[in-house]
Protein backbone atom coordinates (compact mmCIF):
# COMPACT_ATOMS: atom_id res chain seq x y z
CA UNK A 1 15.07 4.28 17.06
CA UNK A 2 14.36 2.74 13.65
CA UNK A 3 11.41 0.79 14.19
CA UNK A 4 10.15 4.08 16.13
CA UNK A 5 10.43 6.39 13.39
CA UNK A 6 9.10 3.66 10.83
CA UNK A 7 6.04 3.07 13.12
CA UNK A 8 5.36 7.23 13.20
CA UNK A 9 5.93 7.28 9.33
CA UNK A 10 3.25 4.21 8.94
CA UNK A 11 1.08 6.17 11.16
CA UNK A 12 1.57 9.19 9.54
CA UNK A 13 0.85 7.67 6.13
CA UNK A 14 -2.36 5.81 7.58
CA UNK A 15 -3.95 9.07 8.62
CA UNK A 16 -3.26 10.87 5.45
CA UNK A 17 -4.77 8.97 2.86
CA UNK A 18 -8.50 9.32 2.25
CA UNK A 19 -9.17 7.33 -0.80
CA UNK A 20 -9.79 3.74 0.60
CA UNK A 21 -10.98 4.03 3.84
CA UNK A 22 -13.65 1.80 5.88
CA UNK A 23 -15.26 4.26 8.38
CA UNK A 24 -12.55 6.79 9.36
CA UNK A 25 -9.25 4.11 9.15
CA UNK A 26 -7.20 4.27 6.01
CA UNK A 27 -6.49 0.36 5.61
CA UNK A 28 -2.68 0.37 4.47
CA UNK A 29 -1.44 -2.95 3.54
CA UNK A 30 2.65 -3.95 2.69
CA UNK A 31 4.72 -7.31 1.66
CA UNK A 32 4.46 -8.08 5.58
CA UNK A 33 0.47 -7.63 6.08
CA UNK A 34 -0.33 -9.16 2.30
CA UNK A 35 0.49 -11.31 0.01
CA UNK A 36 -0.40 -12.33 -4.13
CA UNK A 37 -2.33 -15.73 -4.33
CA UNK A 38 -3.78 -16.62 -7.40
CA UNK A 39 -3.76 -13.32 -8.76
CA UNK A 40 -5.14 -11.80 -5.34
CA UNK A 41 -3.28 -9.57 -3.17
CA UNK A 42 -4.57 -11.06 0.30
CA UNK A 43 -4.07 -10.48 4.16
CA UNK A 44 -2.78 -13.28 6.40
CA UNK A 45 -6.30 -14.69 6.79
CA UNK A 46 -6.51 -15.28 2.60
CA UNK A 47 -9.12 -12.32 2.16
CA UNK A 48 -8.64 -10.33 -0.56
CA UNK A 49 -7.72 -6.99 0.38
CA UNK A 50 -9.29 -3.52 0.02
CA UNK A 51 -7.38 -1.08 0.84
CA UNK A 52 -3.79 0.51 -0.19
CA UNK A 53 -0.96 -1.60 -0.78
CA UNK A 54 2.78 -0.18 -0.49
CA UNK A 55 5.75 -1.37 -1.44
CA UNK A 56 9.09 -0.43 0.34
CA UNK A 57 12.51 -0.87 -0.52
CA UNK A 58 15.50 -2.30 1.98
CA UNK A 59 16.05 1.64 3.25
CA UNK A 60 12.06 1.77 3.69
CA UNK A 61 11.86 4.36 0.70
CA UNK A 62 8.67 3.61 -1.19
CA UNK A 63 8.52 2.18 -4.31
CA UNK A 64 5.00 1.02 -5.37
CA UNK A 65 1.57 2.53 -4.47
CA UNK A 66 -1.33 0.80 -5.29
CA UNK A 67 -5.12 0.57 -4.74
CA UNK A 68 -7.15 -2.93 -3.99
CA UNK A 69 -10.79 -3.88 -3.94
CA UNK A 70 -11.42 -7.37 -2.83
CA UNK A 71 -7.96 -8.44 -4.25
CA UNK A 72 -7.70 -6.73 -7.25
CA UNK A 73 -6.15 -3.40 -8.56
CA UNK A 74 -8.48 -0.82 -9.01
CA UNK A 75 -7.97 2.86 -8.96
CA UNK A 76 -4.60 4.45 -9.29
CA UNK A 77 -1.38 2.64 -9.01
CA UNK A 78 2.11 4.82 -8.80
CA UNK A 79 5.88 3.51 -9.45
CA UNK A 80 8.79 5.79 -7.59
CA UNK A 81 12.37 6.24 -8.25
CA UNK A 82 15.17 6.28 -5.90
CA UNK A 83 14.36 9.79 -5.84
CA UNK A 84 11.10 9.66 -4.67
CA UNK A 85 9.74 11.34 -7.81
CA UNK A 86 6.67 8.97 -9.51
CA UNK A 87 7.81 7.29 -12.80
CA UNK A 88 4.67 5.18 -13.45
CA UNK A 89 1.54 5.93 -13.18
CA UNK A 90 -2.02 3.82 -14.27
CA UNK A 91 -5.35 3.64 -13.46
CA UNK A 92 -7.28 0.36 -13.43
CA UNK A 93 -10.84 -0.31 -13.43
């Protein structure tokens, strides 16, 4: 039942963000699907990503919100609190 509500969340979440998107798919990337590499944030292959990046905690509440283009941030990246509630934000170029 877990994995099935996570999987509608991540759905839910893909289809609802607009601001990286390569034709009409939101690319949504986590600690599972990327990793940092020499300063990159990369997928499994070792391409930098472009796309949004989200960090979870261990009760899948998110944490970090962040915006790549070919590896690096760029564009609005957002902290959370246990609460949900955004206690960071910045915007890099």
């Amino acid at each position: 039942m877990k994995k099935f509500v996570y999987t509608i969340y991540f759905l839910m979440m893909s289809l609802g963000l607009s601001s990286c998107r390569v034709g009409s798919l939101a690319l949504v990337y986590n600690d599972k699907t990327s990793i940092e590499e020499d300063g990159l944030r990369v997928d499994a292959a070792h391409k930098p990503i472009t796309g949004i990046y989200q960090k979870y905690d261990k009760t899948m509440l998110l944490k970090e919100e962040a915006h790549y283009v070919n590896g690096r941030l760029s564009g609005l990246y957002k902290a959370y609190n246990n609460s949900g509630k955004v206690i960071l934000e910045a915007s890099y170029k």
